[in-house]
Protein backbone atom coordinates (compact mmCIF):
# COMPACT_ATOMS: atom_id res chain seq x y z
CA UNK A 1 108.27 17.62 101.45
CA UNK A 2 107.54 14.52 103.55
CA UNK A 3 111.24 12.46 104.55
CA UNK A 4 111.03 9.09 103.95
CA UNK A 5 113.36 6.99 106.01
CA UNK A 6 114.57 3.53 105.38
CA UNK A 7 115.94 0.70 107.83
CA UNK A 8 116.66 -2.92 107.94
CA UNK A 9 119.04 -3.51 105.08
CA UNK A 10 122.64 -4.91 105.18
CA UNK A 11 124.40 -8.30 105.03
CA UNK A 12 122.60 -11.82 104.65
CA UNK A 13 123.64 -15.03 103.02
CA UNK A 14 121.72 -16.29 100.11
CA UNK A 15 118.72 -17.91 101.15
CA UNK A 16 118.33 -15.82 104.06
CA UNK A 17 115.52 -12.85 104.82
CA UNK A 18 115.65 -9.24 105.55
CA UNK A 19 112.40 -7.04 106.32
CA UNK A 20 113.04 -3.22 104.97
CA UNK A 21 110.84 -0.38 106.64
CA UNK A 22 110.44 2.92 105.63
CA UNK A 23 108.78 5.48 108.46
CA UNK A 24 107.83 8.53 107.07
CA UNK A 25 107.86 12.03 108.83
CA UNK A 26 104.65 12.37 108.90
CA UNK A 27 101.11 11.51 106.75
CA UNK A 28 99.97 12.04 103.41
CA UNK A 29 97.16 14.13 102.01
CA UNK A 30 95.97 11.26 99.55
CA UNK A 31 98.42 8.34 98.60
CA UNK A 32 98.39 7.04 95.11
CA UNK A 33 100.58 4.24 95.70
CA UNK A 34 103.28 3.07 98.14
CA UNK A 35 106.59 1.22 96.99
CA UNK A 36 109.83 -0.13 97.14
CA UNK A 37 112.38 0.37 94.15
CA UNK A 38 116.07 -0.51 93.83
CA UNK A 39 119.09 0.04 91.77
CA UNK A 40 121.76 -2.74 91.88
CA UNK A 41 125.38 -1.23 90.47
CA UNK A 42 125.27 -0.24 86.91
CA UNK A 43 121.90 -0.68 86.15
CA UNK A 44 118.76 1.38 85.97
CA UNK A 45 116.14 1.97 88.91
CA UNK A 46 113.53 -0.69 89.11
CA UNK A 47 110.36 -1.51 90.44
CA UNK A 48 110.47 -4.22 93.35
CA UNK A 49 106.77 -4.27 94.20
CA UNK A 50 104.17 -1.48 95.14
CA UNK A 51 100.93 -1.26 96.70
CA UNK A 52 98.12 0.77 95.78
CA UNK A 53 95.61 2.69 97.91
CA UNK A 54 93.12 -0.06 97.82
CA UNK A 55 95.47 -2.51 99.10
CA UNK A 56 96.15 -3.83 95.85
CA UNK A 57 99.64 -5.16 95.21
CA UNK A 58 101.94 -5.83 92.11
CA UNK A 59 105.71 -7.52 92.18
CA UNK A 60 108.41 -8.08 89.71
CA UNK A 61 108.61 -11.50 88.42
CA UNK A 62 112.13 -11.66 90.19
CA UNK A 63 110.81 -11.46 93.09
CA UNK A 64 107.05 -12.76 93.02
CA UNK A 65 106.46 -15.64 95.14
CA UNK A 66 109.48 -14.16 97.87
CA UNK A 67 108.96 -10.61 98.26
CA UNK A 68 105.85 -9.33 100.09
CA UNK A 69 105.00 -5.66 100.51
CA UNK A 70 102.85 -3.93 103.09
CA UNK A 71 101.92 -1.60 105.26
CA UNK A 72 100.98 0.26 108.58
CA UNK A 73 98.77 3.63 107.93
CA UNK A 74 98.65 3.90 111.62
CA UNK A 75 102.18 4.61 112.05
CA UNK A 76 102.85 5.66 108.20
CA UNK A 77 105.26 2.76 107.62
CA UNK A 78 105.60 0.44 104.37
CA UNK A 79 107.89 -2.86 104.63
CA UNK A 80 109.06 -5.01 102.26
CA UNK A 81 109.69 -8.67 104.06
CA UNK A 82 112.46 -10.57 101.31
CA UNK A 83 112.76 -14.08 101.74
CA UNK A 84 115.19 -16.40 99.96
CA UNK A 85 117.48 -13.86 99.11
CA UNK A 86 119.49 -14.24 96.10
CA UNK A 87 123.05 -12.48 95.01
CA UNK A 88 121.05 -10.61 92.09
CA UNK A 89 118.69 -9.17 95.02
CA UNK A 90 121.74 -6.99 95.84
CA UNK A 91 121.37 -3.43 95.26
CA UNK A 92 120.27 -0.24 97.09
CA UNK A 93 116.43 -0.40 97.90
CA UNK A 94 114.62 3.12 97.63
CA UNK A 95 110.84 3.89 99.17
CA UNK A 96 108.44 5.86 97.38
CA UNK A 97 105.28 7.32 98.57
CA UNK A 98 103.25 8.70 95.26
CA UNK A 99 101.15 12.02 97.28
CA UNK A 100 98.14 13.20 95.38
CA UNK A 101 97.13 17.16 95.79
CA UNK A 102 96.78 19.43 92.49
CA UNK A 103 99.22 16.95 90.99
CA UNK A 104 101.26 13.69 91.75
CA UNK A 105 103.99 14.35 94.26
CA UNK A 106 106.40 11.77 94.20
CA UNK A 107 108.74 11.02 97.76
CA UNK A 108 111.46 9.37 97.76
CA UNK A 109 114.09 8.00 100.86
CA UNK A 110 117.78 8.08 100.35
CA UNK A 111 117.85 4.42 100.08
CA UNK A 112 119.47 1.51 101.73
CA UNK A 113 121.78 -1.03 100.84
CA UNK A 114 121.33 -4.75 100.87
CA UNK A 115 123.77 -7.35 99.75
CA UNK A 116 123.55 -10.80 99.24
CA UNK A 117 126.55 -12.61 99.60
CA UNK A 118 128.13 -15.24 101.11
């Protein structure tokens, strides 16, 4: 089982920008899909964005237009640069690395919190 490690959360005023990594322990056979999920108190995991093995990318609509996702496949590392934070963007963020062998082999980190406050 691969370990996926997050850094980069914490504190930031509204309106302000974090950039999230996530390093993982080492590669991946075949990746379905890379992506970064997150769980704000008393609600449900979401999707934030994710991005496919073809580079392709999909968002929320919460965060369209100020979250971007990407990533390194030189140094297995995804990021998730959020700009123009807002208090609702608070919430623990979790990567995910979708592995492909006989089945799908879903990864996850142990998350990180971010919060958005002033």
């Amino acid at each position: 089982q691969a370990q996926l490690v997050e850094s980069g959360g914490g504190l930031v005023q509204p309106g302000g920008s974090l950039r999230l990594s996530c390093a993982a322990t080492r590669s991946f056979s075949k990746i379905v899909a890379m992506g970064w999920y997150r769980q704000a108190p008393g609600k449900q995991r979401e999707l934030v964005a994710v991005i496919t093995s073809s580079s392709s990318t999909n968002y929320a609509d919460s965060v369209k237009g100020r979250f971007t996702i990407s990533r390194d496949n030189a140094n297995n590392t995804l990021y998730l640069q959020m700009n123009s934070l807002k208090p609702d963007d608070t919430a623990v963020y979790y990567c995910n690395v979708e592995e492909e062998r006989l089945a799908i082999i879903d990864h996850w980190g142990k998350g990180i919190l971010v919060t958005v406050s002033t």
